[in-house]
PDB file of N, CA and C in Angstrom:
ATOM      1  N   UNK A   1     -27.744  38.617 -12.500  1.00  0.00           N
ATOM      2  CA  UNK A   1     -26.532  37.995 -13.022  1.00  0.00           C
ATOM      3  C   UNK A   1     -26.720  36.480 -13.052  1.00  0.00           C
ATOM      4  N   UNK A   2     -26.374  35.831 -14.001  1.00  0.00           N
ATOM      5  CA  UNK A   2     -26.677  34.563 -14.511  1.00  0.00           C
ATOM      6  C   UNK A   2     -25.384  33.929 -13.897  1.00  0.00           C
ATOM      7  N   UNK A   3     -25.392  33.276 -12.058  1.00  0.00           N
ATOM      8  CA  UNK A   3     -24.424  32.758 -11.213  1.00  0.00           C
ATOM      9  C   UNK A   3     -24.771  32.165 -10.481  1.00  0.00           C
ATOM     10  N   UNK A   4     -24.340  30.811 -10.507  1.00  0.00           N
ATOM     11  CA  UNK A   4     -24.645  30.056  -9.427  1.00  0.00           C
ATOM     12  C   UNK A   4     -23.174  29.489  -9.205  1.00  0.00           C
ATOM     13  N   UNK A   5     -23.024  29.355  -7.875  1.00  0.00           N
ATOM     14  CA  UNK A   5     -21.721  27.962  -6.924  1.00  0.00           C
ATOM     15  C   UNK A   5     -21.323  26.822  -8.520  1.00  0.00           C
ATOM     16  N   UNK A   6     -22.121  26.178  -8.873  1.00  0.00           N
ATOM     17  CA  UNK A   6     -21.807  24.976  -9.718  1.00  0.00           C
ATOM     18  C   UNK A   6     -21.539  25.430 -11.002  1.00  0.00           C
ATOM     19  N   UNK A   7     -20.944  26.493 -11.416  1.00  0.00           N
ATOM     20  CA  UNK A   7     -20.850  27.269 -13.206  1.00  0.00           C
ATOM     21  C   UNK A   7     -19.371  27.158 -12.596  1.00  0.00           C
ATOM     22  N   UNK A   8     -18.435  27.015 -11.252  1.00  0.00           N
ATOM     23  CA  UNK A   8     -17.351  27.732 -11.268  1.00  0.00           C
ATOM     24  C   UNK A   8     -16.152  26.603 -11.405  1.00  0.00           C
ATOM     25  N   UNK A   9     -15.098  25.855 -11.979  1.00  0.00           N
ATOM     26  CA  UNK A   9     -14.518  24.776 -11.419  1.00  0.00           C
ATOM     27  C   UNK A   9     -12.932  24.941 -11.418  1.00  0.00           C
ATOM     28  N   UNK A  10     -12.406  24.257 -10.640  1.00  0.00           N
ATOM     29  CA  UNK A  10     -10.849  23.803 -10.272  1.00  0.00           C
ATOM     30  C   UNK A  10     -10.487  22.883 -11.803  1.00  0.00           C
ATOM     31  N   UNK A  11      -9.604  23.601 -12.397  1.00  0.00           N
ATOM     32  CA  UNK A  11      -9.077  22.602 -13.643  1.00  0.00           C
ATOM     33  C   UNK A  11      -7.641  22.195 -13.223  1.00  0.00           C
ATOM     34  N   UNK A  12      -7.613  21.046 -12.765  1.00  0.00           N
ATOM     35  CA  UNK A  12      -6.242  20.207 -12.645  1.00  0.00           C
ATOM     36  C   UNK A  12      -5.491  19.755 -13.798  1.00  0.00           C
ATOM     37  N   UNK A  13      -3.854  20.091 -13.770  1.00  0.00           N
ATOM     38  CA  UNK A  13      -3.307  20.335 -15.142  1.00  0.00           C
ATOM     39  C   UNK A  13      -2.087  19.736 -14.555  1.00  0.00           C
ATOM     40  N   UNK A  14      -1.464  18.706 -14.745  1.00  0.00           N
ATOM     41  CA  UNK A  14      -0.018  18.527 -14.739  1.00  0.00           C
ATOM     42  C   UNK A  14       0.968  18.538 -16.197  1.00  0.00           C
ATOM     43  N   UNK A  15       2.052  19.255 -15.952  1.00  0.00           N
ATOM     44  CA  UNK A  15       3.039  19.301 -16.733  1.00  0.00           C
ATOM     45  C   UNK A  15       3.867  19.180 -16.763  1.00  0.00           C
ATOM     46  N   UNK A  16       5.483  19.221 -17.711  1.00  0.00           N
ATOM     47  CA  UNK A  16       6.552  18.396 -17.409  1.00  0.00           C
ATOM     48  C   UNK A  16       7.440  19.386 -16.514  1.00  0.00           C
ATOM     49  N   UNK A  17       6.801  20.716 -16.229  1.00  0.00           N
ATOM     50  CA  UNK A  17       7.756  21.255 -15.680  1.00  0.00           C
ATOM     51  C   UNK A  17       7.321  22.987 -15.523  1.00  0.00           C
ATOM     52  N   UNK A  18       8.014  23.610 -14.714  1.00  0.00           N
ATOM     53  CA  UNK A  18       7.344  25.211 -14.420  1.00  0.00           C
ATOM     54  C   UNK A  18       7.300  26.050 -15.691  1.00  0.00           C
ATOM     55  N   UNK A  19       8.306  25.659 -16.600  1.00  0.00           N
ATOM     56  CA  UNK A  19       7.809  26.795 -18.103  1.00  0.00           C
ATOM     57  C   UNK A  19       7.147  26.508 -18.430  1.00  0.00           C
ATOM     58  N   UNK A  20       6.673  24.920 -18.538  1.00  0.00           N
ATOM     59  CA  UNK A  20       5.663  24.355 -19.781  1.00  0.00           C
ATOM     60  C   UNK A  20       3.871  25.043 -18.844  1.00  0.00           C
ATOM     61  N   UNK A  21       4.165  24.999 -17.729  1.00  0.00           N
ATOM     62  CA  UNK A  21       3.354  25.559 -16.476  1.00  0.00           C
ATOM     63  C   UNK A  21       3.251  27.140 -16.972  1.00  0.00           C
ATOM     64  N   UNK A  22       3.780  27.807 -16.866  1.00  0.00           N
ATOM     65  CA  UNK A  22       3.713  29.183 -16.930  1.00  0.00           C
ATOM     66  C   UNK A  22       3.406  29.209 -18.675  1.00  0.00           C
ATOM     67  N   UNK A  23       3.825  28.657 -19.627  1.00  0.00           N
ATOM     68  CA  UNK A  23       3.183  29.576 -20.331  1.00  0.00           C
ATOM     69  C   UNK A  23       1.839  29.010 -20.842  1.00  0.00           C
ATOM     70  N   UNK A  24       1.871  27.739 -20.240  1.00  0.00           N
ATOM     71  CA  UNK A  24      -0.433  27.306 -20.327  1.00  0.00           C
ATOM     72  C   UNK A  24      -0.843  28.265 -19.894  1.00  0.00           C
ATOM     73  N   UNK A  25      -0.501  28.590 -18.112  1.00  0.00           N
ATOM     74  CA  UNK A  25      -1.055  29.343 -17.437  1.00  0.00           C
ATOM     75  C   UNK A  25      -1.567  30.824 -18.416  1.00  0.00           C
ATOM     76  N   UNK A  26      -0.277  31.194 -18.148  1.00  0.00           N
ATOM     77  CA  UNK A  26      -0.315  32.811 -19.283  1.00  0.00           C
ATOM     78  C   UNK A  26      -1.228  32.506 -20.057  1.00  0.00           C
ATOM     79  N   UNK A  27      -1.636  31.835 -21.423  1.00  0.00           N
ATOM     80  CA  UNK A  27      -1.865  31.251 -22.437  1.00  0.00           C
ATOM     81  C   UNK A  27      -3.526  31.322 -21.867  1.00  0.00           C
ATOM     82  N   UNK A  28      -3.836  30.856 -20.699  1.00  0.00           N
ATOM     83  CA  UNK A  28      -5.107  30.806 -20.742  1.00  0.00           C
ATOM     84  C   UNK A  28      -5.648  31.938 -19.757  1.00  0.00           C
ATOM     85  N   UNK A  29      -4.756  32.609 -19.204  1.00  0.00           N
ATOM     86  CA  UNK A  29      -5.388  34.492 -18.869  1.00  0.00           C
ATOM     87  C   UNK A  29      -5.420  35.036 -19.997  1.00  0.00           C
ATOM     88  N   UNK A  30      -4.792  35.117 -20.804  1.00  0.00           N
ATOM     89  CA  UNK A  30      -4.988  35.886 -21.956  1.00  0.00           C
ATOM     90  C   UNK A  30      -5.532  35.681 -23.005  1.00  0.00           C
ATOM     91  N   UNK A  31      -5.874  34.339 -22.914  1.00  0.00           N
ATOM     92  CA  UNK A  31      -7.268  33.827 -23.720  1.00  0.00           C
ATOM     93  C   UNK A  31      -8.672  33.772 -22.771  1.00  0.00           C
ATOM     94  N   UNK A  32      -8.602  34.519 -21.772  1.00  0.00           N
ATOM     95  CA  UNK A  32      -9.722  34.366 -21.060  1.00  0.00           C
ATOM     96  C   UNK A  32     -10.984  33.211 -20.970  1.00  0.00           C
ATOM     97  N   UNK A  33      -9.902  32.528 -20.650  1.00  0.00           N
ATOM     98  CA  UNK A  33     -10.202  30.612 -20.579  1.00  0.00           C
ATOM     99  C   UNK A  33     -10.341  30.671 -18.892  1.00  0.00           C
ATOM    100  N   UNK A  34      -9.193  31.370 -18.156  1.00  0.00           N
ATOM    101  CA  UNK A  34      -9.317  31.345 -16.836  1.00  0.00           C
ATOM    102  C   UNK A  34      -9.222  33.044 -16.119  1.00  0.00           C
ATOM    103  N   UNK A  35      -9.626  32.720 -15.073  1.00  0.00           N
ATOM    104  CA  UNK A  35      -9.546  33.847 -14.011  1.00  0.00           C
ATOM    105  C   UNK A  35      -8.225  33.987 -13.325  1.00  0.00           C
ATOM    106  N   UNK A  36      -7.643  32.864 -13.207  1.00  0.00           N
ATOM    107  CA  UNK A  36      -6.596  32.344 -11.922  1.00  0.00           C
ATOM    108  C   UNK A  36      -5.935  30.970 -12.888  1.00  0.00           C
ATOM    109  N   UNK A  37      -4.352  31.145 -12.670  1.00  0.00           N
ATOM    110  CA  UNK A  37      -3.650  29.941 -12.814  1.00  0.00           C
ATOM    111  C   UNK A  37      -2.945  29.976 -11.695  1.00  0.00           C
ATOM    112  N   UNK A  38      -2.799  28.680 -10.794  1.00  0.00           N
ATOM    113  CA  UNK A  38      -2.075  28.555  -9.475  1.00  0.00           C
ATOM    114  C   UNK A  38      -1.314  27.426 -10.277  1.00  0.00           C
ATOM    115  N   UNK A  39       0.466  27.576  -9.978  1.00  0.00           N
ATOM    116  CA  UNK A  39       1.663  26.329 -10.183  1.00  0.00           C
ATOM    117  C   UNK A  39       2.184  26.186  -9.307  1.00  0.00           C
ATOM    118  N   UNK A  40       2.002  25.025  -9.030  1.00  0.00           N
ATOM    119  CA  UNK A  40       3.158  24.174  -7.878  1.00  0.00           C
ATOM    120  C   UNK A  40       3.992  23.747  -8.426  1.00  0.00           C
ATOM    121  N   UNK A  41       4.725  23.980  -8.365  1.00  0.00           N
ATOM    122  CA  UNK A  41       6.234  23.043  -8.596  1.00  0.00           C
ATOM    123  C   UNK A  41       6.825  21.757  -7.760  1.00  0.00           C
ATOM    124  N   UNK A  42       7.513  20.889  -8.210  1.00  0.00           N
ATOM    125  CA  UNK A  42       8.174  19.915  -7.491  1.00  0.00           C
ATOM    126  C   UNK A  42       7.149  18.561  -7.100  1.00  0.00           C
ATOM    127  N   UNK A  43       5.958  18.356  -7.665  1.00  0.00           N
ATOM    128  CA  UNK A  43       5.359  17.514  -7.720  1.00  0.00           C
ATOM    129  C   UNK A  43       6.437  15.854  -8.518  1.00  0.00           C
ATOM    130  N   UNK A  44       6.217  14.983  -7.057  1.00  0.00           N
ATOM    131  CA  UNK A  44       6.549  13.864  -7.796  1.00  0.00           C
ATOM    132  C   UNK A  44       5.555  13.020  -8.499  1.00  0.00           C
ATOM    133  N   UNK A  45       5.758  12.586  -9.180  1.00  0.00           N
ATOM    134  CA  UNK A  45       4.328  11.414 -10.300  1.00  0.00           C
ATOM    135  C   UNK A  45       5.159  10.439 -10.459  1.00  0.00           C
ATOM    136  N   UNK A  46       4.049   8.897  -9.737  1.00  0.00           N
ATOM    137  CA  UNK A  46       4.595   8.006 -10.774  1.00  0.00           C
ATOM    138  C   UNK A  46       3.490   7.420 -11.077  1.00  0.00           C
ATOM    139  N   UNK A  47       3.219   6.878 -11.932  1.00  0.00           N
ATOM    140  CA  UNK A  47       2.474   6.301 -13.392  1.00  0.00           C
ATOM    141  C   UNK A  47       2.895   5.302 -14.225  1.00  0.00           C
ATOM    142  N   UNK A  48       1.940   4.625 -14.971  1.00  0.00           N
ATOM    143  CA  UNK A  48       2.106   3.687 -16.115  1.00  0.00           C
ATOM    144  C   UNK A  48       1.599   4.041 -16.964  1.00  0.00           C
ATOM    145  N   UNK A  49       3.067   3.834 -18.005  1.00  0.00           N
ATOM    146  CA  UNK A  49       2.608   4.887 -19.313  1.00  0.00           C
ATOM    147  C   UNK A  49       3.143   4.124 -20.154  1.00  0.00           C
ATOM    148  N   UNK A  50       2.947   3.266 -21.792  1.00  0.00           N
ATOM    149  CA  UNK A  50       3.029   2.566 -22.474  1.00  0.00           C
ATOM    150  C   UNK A  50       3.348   1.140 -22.012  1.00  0.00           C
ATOM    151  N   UNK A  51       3.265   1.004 -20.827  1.00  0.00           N
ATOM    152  CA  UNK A  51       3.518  -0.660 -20.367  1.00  0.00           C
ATOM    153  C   UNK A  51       5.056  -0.621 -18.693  1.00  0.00           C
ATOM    154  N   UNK A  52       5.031   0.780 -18.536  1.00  0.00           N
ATOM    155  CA  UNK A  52       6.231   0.725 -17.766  1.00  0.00           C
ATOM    156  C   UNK A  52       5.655   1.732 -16.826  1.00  0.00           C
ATOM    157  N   UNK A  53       6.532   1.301 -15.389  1.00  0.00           N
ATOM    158  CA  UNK A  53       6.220   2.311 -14.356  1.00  0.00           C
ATOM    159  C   UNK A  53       7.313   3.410 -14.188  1.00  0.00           C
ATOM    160  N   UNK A  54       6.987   4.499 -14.138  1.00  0.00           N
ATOM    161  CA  UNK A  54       7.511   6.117 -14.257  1.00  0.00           C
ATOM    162  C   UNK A  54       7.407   6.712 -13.188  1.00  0.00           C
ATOM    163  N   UNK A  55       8.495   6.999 -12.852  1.00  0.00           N
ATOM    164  CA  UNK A  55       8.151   7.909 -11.235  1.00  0.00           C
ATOM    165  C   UNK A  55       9.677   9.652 -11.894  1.00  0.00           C
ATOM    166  N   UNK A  56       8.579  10.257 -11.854  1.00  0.00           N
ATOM    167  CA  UNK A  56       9.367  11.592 -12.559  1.00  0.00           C
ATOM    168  C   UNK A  56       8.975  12.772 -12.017  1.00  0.00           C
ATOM    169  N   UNK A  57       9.427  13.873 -12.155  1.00  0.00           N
ATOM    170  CA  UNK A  57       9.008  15.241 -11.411  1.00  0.00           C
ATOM    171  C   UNK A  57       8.073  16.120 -12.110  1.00  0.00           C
ATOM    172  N   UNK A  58       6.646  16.628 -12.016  1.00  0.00           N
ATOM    173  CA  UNK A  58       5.984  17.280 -13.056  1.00  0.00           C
ATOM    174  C   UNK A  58       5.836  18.216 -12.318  1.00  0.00           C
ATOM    175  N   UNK A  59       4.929  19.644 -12.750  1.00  0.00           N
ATOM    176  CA  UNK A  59       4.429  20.657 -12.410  1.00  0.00           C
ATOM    177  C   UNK A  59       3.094  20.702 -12.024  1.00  0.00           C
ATOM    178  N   UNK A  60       2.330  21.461 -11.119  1.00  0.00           N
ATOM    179  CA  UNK A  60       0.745  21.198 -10.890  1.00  0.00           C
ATOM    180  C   UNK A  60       0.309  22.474 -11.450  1.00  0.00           C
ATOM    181  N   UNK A  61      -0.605  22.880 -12.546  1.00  0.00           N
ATOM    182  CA  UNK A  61      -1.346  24.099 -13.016  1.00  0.00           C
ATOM    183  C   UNK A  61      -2.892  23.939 -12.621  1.00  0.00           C
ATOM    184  N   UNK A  62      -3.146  24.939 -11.400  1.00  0.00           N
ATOM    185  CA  UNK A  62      -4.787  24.824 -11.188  1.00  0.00           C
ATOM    186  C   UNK A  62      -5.284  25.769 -11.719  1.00  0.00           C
ATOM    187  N   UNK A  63      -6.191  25.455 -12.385  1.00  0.00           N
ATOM    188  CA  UNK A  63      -6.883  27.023 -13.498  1.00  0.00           C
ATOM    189  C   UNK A  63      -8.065  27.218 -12.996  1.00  0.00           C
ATOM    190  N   UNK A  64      -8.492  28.351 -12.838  1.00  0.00           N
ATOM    191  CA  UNK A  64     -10.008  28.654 -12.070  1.00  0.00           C
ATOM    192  C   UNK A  64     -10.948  29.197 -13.184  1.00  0.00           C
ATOM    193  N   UNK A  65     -12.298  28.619 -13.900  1.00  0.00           N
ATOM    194  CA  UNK A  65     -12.695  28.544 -15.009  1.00  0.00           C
ATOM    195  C   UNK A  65     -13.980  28.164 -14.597  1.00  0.00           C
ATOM    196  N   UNK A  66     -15.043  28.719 -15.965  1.00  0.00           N
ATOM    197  CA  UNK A  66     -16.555  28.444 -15.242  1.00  0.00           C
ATOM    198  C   UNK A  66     -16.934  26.961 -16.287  1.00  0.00           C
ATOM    199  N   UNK A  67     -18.077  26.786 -16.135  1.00  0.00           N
ATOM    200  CA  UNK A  67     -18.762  24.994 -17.061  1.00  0.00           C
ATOM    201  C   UNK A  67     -18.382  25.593 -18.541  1.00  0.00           C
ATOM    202  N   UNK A  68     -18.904  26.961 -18.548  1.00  0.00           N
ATOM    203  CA  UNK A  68     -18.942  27.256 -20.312  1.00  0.00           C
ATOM    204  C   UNK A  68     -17.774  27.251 -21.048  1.00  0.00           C
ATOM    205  N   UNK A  69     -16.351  27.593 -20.038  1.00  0.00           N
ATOM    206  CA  UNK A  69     -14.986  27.788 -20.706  1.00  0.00           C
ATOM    207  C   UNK A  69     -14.093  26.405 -20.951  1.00  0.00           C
ATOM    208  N   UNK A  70     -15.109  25.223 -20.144  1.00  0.00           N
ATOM    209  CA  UNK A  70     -14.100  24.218 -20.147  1.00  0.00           C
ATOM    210  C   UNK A  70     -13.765  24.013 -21.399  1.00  0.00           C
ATOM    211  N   UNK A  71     -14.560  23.436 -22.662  1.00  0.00           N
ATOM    212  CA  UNK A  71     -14.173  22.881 -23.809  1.00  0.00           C
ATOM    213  C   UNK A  71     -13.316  23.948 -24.336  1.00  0.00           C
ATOM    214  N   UNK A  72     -13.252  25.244 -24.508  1.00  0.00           N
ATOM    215  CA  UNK A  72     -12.194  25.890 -24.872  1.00  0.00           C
ATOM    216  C   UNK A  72     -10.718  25.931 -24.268  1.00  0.00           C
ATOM    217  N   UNK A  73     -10.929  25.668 -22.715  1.00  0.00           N
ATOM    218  CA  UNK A  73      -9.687  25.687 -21.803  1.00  0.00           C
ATOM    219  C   UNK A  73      -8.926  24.356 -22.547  1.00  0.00           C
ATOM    220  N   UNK A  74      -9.756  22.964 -22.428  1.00  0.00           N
ATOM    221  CA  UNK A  74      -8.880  21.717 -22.807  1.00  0.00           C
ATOM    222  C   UNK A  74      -8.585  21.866 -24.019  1.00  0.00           C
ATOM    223  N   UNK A  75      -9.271  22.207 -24.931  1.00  0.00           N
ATOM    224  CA  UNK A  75      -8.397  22.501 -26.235  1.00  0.00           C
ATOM    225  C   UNK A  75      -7.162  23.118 -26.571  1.00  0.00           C
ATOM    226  N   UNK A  76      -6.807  24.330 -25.886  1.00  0.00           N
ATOM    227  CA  UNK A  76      -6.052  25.275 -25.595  1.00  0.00           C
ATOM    228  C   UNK A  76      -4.763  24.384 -25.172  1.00  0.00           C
ATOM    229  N   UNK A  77      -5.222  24.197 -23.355  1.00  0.00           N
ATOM    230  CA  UNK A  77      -4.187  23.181 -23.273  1.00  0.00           C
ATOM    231  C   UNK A  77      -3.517  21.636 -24.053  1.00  0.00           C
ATOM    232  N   UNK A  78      -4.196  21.426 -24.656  1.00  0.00           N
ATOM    233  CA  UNK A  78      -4.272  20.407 -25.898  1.00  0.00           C
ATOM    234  C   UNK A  78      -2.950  20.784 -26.873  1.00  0.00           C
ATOM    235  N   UNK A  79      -3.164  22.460 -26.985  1.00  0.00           N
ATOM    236  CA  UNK A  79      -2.674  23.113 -28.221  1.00  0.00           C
ATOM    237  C   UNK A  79      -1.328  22.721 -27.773  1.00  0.00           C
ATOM    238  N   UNK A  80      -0.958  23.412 -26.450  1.00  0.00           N
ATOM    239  CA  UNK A  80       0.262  24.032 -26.213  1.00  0.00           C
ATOM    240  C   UNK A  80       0.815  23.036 -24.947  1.00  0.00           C
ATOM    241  N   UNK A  81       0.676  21.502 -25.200  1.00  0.00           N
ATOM    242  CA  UNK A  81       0.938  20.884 -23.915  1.00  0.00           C
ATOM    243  C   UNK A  81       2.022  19.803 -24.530  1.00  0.00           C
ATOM    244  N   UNK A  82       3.059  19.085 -23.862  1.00  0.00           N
ATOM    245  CA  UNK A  82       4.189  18.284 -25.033  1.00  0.00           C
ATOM    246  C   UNK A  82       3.479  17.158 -24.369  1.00  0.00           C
ATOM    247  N   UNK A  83       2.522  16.715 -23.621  1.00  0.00           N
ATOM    248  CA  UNK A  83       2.481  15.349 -23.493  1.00  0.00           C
ATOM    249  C   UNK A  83       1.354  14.824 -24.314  1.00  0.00           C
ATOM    250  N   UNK A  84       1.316  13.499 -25.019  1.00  0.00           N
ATOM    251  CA  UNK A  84       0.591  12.837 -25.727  1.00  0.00           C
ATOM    252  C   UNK A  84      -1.248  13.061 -25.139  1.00  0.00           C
ATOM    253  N   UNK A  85      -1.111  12.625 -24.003  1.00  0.00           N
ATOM    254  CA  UNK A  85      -2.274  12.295 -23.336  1.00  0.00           C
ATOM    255  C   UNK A  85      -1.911  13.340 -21.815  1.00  0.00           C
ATOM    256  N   UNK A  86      -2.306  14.913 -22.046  1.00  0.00           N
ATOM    257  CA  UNK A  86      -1.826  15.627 -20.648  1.00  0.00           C
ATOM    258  C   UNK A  86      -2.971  15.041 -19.829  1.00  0.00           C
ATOM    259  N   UNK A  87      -3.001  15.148 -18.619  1.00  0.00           N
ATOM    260  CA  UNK A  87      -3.840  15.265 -17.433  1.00  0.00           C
ATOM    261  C   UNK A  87      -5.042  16.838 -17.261  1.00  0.00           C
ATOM    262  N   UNK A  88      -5.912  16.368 -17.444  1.00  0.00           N
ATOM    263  CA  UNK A  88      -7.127  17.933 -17.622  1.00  0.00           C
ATOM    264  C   UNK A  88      -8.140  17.614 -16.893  1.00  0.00           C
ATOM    265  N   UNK A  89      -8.449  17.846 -15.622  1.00  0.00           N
ATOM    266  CA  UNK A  89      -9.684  17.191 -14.994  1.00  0.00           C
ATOM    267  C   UNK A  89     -10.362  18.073 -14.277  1.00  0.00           C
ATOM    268  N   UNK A  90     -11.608  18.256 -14.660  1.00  0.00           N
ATOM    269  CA  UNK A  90     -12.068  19.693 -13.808  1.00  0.00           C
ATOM    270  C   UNK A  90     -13.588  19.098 -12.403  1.00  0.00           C
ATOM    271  N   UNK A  91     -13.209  19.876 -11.406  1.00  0.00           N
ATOM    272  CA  UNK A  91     -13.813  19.878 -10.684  1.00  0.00           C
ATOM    273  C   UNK A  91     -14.536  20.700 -10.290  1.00  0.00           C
ATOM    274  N   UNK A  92     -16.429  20.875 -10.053  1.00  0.00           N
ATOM    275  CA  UNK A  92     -16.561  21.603  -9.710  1.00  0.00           C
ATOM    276  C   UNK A  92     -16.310  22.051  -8.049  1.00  0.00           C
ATOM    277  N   UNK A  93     -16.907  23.727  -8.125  1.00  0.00           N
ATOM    278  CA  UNK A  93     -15.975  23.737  -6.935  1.00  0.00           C
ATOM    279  C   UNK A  93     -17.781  24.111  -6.467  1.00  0.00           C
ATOM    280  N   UNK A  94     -18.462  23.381  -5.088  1.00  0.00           N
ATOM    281  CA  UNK A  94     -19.133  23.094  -4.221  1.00  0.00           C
ATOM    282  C   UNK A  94     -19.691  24.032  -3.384  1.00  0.00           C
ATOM    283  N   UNK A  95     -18.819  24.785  -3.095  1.00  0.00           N
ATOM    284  CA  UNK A  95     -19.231  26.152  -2.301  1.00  0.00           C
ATOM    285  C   UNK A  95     -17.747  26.965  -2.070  1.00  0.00           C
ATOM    286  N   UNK A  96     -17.935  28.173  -2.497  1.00  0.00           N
ATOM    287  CA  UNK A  96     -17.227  28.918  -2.129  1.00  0.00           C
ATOM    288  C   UNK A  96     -17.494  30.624  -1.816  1.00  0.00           C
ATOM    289  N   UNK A  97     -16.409  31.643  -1.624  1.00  0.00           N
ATOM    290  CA  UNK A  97     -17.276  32.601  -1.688  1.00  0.00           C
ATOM    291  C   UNK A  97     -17.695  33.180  -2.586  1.00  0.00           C
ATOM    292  N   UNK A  98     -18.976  34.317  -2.389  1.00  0.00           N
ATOM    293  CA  UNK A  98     -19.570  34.421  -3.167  1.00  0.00           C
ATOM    294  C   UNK A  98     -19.062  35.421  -4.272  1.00  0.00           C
ATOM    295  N   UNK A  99     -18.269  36.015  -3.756  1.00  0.00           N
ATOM    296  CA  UNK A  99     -17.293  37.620  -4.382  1.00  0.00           C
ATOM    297  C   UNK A  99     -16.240  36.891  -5.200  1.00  0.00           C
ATOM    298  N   UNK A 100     -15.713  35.942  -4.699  1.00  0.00           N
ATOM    299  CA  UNK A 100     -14.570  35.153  -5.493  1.00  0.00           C
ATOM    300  C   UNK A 100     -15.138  34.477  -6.727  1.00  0.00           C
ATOM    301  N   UNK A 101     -16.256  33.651  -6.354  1.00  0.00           N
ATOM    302  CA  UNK A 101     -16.827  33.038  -7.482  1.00  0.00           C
ATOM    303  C   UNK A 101     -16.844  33.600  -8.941  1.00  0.00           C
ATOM    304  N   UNK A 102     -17.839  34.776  -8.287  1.00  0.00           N
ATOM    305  CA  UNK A 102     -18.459  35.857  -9.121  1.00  0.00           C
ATOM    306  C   UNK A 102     -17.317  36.644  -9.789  1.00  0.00           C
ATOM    307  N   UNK A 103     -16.057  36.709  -9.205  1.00  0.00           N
ATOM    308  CA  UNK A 103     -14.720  37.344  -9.893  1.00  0.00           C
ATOM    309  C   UNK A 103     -14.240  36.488 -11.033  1.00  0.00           C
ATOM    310  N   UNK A 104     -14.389  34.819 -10.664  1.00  0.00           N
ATOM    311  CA  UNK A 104     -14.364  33.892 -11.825  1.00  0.00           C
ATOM    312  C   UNK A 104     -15.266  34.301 -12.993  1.00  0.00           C
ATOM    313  N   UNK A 105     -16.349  34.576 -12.865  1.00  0.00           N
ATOM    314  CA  UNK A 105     -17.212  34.757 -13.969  1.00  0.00           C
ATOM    315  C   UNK A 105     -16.825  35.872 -14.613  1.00  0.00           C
ATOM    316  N   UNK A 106     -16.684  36.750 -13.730  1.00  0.00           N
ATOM    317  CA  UNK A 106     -16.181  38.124 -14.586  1.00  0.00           C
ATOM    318  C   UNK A 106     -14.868  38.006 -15.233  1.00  0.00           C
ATOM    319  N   UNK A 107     -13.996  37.553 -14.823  1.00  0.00           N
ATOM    320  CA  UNK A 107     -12.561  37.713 -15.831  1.00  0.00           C
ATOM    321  C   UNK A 107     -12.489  36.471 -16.667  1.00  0.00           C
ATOM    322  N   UNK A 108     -13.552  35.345 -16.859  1.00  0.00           N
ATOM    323  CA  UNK A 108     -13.557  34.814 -17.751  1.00  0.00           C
ATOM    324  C   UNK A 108     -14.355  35.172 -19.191  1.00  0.00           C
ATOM    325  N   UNK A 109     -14.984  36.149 -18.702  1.00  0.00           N
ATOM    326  CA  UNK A 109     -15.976  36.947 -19.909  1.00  0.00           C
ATOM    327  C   UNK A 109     -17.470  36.318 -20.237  1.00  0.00           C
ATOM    328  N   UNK A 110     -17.850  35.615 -19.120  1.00  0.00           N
ATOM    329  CA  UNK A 110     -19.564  35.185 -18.869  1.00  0.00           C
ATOM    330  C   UNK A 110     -20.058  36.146 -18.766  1.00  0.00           C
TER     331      UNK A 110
END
């Protein structure tokens, strides 16, 4: 099986809120972009955004996704996201286990 630790990553996603959250999430299980969408809710953000400081309430979407799905995942979220410039930052993930990993690969369709 073509798997290593560093194919697997954490995609950090903020949004304006738990629907706009749930239906990326959905949106990218069923585009088999991800394995796993985790939402937090109640995240405060503040930021500078056209010249002003913003302190507002967003949503956190962590998507669990391998190197090959990223450019399809950010597009996706691209598609279906209301902010100009969303937040998409993927990390790989370093070590984890090995059954979990390998569950990433499989329900993303590697």
């Amino acid at each position: 099986m073509p798997f290593s630790d560093s194919t697997c990553y954490f995609v950090y996603i903020t949004t304006s809120g738990i629907d706009e959250a749930r239906l990326i999430g959905q949106a990218l299980i069923d585009d088999k972009l991800a394995a796993c969408a985790n939402i937090v809710d109640g995240m405060e953000s503040i930021y500078r955004w056209e010249g002003k400081v913003v302190q507002d309430q967003e949503t956190v979407l962590i998507a669990k996704t391998t190197r090959n799905r990223l450019g399809e995942l950010e597009a996706r979220v691209k598609e279906l996201h209301s902010y100009d410039v969303p937040c998409i930052v993927a990390m790989p993930i370093g070590f984890g286990s090995s059954d979990y990993l390998e569950w990433i690969w499989r329900e993303t369709g590697e």
